[in-house]
C-alpha atoms as a PDB file:
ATOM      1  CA  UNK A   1      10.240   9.451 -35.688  1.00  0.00           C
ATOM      2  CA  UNK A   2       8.992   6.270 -37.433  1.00  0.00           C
ATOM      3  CA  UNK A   3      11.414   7.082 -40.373  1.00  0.00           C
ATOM      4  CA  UNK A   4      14.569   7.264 -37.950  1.00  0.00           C
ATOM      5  CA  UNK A   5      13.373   4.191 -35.993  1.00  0.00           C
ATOM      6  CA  UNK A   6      13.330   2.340 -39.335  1.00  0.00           C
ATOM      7  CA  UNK A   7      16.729   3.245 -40.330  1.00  0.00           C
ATOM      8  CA  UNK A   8      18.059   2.360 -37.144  1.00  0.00           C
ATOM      9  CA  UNK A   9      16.493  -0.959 -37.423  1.00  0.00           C
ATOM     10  CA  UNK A  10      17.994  -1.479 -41.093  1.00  0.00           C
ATOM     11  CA  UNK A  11      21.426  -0.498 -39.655  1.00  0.00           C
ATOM     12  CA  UNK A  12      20.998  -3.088 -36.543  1.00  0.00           C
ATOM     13  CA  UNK A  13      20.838  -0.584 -33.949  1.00  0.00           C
ATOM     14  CA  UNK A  14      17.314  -1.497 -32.942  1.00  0.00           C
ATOM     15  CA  UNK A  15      15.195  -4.316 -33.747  1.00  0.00           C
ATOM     16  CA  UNK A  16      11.426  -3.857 -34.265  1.00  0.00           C
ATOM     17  CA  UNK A  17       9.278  -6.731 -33.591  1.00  0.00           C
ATOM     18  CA  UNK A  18       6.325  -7.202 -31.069  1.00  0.00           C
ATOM     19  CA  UNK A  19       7.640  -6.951 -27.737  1.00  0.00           C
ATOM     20  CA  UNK A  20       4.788  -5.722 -25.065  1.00  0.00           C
ATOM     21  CA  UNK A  21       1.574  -7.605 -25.854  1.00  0.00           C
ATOM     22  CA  UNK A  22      -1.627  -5.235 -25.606  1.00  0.00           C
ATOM     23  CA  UNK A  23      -0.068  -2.321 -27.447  1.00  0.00           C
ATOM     24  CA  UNK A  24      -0.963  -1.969 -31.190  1.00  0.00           C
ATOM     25  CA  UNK A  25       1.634  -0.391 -33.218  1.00  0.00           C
ATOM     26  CA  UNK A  26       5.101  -0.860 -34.425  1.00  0.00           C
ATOM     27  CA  UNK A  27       7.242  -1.466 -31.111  1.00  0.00           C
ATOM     28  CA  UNK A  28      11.170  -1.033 -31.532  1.00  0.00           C
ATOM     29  CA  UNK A  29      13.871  -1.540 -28.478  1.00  0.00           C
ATOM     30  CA  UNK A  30      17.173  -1.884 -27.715  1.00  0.00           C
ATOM     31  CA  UNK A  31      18.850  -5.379 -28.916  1.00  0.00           C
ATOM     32  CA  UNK A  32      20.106  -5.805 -25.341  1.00  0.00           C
ATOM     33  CA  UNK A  33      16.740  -5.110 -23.792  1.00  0.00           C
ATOM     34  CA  UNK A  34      15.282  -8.039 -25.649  1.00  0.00           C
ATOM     35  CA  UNK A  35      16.451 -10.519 -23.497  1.00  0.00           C
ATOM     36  CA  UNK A  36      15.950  -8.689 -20.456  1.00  0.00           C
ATOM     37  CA  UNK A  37      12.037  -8.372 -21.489  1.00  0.00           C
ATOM     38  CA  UNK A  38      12.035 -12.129 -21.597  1.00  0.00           C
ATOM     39  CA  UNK A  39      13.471 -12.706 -18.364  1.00  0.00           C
ATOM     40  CA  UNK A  40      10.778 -10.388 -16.917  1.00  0.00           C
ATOM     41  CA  UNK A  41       8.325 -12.465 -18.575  1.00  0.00           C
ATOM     42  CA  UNK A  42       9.418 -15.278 -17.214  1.00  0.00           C
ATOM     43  CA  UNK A  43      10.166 -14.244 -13.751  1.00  0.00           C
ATOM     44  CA  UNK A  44       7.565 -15.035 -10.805  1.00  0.00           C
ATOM     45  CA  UNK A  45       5.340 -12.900  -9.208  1.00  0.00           C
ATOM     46  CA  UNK A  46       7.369 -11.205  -6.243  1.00  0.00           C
ATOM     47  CA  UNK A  47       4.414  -8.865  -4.643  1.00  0.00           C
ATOM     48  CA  UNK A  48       6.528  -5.961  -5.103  1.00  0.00           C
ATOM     49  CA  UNK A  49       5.031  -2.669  -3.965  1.00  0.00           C
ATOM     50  CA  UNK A  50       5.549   0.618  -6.014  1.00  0.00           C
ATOM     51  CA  UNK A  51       4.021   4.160  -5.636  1.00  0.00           C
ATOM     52  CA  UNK A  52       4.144   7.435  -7.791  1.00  0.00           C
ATOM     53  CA  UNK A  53       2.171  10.466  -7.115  1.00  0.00           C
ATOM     54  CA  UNK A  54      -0.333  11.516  -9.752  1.00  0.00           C
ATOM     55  CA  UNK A  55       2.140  13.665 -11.179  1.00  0.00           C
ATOM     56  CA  UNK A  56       4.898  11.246 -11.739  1.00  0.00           C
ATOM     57  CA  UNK A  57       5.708  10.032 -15.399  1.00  0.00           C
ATOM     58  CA  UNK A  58       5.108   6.500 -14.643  1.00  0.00           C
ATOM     59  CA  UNK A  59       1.240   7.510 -14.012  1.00  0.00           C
ATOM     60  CA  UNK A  60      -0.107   5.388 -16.936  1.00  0.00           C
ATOM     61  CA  UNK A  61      -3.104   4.563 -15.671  1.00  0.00           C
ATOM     62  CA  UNK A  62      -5.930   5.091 -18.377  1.00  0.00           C
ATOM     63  CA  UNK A  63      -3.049   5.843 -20.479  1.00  0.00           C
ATOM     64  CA  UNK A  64      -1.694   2.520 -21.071  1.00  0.00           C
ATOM     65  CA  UNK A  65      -4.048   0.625 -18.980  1.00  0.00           C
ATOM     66  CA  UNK A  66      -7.266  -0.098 -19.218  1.00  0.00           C
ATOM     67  CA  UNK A  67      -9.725   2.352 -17.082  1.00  0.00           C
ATOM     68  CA  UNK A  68      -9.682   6.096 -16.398  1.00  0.00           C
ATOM     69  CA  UNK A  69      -6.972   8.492 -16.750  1.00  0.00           C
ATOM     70  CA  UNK A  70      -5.737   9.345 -13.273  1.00  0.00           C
ATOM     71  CA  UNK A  71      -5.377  13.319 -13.337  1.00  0.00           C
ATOM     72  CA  UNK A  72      -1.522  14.127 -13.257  1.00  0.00           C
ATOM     73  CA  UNK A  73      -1.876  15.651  -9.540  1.00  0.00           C
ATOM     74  CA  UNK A  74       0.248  15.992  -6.768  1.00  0.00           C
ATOM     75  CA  UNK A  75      -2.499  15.083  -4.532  1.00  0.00           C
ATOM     76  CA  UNK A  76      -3.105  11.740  -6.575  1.00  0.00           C
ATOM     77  CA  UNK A  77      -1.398   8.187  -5.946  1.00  0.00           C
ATOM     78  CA  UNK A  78      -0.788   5.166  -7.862  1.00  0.00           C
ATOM     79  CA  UNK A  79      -0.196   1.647  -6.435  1.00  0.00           C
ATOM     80  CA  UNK A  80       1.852  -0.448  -8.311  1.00  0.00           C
ATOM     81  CA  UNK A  81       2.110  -4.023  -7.446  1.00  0.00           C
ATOM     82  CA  UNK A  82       4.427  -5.929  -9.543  1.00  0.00           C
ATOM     83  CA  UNK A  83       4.169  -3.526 -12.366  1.00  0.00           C
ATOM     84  CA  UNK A  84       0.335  -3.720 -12.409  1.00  0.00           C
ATOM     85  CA  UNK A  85      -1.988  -1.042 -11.163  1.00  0.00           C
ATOM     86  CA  UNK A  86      -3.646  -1.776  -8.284  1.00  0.00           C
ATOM     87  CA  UNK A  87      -4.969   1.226  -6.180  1.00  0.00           C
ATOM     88  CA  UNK A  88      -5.530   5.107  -6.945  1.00  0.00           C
ATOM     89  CA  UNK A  89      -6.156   7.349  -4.289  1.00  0.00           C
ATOM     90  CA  UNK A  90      -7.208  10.645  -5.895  1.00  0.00           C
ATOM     91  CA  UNK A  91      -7.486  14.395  -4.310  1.00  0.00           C
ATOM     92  CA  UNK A  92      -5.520  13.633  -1.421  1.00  0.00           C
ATOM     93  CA  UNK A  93      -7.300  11.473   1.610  1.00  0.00           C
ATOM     94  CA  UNK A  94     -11.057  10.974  -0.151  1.00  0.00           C
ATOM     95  CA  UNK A  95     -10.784   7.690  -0.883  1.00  0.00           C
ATOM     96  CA  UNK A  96      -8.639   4.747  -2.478  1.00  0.00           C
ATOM     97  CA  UNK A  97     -10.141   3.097  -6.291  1.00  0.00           C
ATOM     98  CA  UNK A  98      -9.569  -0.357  -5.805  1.00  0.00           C
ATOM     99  CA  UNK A  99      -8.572  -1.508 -10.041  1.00  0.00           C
ATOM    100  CA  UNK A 100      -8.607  -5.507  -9.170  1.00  0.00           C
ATOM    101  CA  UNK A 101     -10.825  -7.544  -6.590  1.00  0.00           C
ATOM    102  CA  UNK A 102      -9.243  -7.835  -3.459  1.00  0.00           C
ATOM    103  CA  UNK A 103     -10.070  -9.430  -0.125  1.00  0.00           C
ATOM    104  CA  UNK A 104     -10.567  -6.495   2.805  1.00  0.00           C
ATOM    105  CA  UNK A 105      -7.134  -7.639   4.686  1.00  0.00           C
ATOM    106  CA  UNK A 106      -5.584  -6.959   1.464  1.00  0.00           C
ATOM    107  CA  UNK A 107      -7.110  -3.855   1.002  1.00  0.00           C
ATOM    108  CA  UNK A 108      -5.926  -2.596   3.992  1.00  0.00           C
ATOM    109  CA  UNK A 109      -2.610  -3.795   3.218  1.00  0.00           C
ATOM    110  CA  UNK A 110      -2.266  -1.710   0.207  1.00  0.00           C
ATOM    111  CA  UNK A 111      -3.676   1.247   1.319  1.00  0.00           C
ATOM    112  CA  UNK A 112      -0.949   1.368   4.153  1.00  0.00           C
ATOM    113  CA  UNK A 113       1.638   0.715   1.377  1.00  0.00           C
ATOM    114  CA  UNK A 114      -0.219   3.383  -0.736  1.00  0.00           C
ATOM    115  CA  UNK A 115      -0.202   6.202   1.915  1.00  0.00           C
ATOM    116  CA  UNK A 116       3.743   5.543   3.116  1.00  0.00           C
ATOM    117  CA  UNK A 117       6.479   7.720   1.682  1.00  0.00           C
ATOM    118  CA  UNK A 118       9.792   6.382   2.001  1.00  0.00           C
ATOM    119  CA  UNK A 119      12.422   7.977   0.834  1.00  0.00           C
ATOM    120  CA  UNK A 120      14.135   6.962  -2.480  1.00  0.00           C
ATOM    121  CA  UNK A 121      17.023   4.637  -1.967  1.00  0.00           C
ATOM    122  CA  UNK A 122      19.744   7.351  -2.629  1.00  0.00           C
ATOM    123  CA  UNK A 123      18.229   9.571  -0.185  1.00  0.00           C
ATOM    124  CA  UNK A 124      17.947   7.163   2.309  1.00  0.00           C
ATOM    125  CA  UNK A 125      21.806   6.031   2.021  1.00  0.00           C
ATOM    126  CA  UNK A 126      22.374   9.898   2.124  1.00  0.00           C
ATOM    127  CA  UNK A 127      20.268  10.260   5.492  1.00  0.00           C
ATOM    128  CA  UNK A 128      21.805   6.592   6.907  1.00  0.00           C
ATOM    129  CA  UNK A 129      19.254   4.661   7.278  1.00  0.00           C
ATOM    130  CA  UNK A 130      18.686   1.541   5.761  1.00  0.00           C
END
């Protein structure tokens, strides 16, 4: 994989660089998706609220992140606020794993945001609501 990635790069189909911070290895992307990383970077904090079941490839806690692995269940939740890991809930309704320090309002906050399911935006266009 590294070979092809290289090639790419010498033909100016990639670049390779250092483009995540935290991550140790050689890091290649799309030239277009360089300046779209940098407007993320500099873009504010919007509080937005994200969660995948335990199943779900975007479950990269303990993979990426610092901490333990969440088991890739159905039954298991991830929180995701702005990107960031924030809550697990694992084997269904035992209990949330609070990753950062939060004040109790909060808490419940997120574990209301952690429990609702709404349905993906497609879905919910199909079904008419908004």
């Amino acid at each position: 994989m590294l070979r092809v990635l290289r090639r790419l790069e010498a033909r100016g189909e990639v670049r390779g660089g250092r483009f995540v911070g935290g991550f140790s290895g050689e890091q290649y992307a799309l030239p277009e998706a360089i300046g779209l990383l940098r407007a993320v970077r500099r873009e504010a904090p919007a509080g937005e609220l994200f969660a995948v079941s335990g199943a779900d490839p975007l479950n990269l806690v303990g993979i990426v992140t610092v901490g333990e692995l969440v088991p890739a269940l159905a039954t298991n939740r991830v929180l995701y606020r702005d990107g960031i890991p924030v809550v697990v809930q694992e084997g269904g309704a035992k209990g949330e794993r609070y990753l950062t320090d939060l004040a109790s309002d909060e808490r419940q906050a997120l574990k209301a945001a952690l429990v609702r399911r709404r349905p993906a935006p497609l879905v919910r266009a199909y079904l008419g609501k908004r």
